[in-house]
N, C-alpha and C. Protein backbone atom coordinates (compact mmCIF):
# COMPACT_ATOMS: atom_id res chain seq x y z
N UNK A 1 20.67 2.20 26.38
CA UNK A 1 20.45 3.09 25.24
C UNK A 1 20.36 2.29 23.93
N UNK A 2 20.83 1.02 23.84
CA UNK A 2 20.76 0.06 22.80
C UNK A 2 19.93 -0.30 22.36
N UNK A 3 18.48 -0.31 23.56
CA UNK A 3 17.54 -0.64 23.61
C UNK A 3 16.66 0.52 22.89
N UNK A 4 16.71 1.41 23.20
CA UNK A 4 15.97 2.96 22.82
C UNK A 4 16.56 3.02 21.23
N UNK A 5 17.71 2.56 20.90
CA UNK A 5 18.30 2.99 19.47
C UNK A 5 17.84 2.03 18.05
N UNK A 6 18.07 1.08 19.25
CA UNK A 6 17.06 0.03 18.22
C UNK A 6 15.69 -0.17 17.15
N UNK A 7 14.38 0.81 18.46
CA UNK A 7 13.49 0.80 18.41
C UNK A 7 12.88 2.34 17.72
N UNK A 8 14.46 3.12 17.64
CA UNK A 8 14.12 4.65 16.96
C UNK A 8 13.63 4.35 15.51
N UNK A 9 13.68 3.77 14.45
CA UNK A 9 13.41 4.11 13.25
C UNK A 9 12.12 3.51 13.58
N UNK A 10 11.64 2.51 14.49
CA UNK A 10 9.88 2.38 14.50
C UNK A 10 9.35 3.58 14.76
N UNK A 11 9.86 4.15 16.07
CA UNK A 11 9.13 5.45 16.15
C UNK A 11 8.85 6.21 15.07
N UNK A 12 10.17 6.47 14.47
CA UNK A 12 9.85 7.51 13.77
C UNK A 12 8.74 7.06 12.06
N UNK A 13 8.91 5.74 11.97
CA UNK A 13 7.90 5.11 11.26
C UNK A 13 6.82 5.84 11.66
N UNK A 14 6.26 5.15 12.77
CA UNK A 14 4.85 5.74 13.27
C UNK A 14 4.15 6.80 13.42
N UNK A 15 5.16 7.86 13.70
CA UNK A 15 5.23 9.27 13.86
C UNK A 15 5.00 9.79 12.15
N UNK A 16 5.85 8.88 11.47
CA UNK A 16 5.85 9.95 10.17
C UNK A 16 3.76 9.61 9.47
N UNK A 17 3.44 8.10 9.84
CA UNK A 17 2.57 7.39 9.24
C UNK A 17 1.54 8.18 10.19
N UNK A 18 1.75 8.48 11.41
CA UNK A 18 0.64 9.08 11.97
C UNK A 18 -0.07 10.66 11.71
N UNK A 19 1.64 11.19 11.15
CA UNK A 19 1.45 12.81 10.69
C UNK A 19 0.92 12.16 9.36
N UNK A 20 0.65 11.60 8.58
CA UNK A 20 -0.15 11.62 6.82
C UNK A 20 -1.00 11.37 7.09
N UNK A 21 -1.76 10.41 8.31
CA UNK A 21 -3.16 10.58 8.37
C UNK A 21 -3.90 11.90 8.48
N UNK A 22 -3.02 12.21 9.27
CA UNK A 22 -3.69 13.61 10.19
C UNK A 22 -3.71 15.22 9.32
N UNK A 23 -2.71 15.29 8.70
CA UNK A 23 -3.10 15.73 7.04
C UNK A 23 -4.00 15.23 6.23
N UNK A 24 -3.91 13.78 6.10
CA UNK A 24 -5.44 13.28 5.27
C UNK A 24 -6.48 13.98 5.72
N UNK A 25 -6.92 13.40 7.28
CA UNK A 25 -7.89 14.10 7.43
C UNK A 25 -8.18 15.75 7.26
N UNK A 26 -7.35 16.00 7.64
CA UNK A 26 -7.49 17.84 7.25
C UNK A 26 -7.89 18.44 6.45
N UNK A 27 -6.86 17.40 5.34
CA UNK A 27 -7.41 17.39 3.43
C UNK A 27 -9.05 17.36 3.71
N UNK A 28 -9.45 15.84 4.05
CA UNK A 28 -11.01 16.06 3.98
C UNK A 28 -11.82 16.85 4.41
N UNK A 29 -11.39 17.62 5.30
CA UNK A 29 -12.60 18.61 6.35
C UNK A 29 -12.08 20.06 5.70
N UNK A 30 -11.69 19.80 4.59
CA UNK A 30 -11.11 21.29 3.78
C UNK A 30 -10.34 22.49 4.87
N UNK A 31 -9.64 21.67 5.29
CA UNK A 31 -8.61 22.69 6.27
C UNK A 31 -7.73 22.95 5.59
């Protein structure tokens, strides 16, 4: 589990950086 706890704040890096793209794009296609 040391292993998994370690590597949680990347996830959630990625996760947060992946949800603002995906709003960006939305922004652009006027959603």
């Amino acid at each position: 589990m040391a292993y998994f706890d370690a590597f949680q704040p990347l996830f959630t890096l990625k996760k947060r950086v992946f949800n603002y793209f995906l709003t960006f794009q939305y922004n652009l296609l006027g959603l």
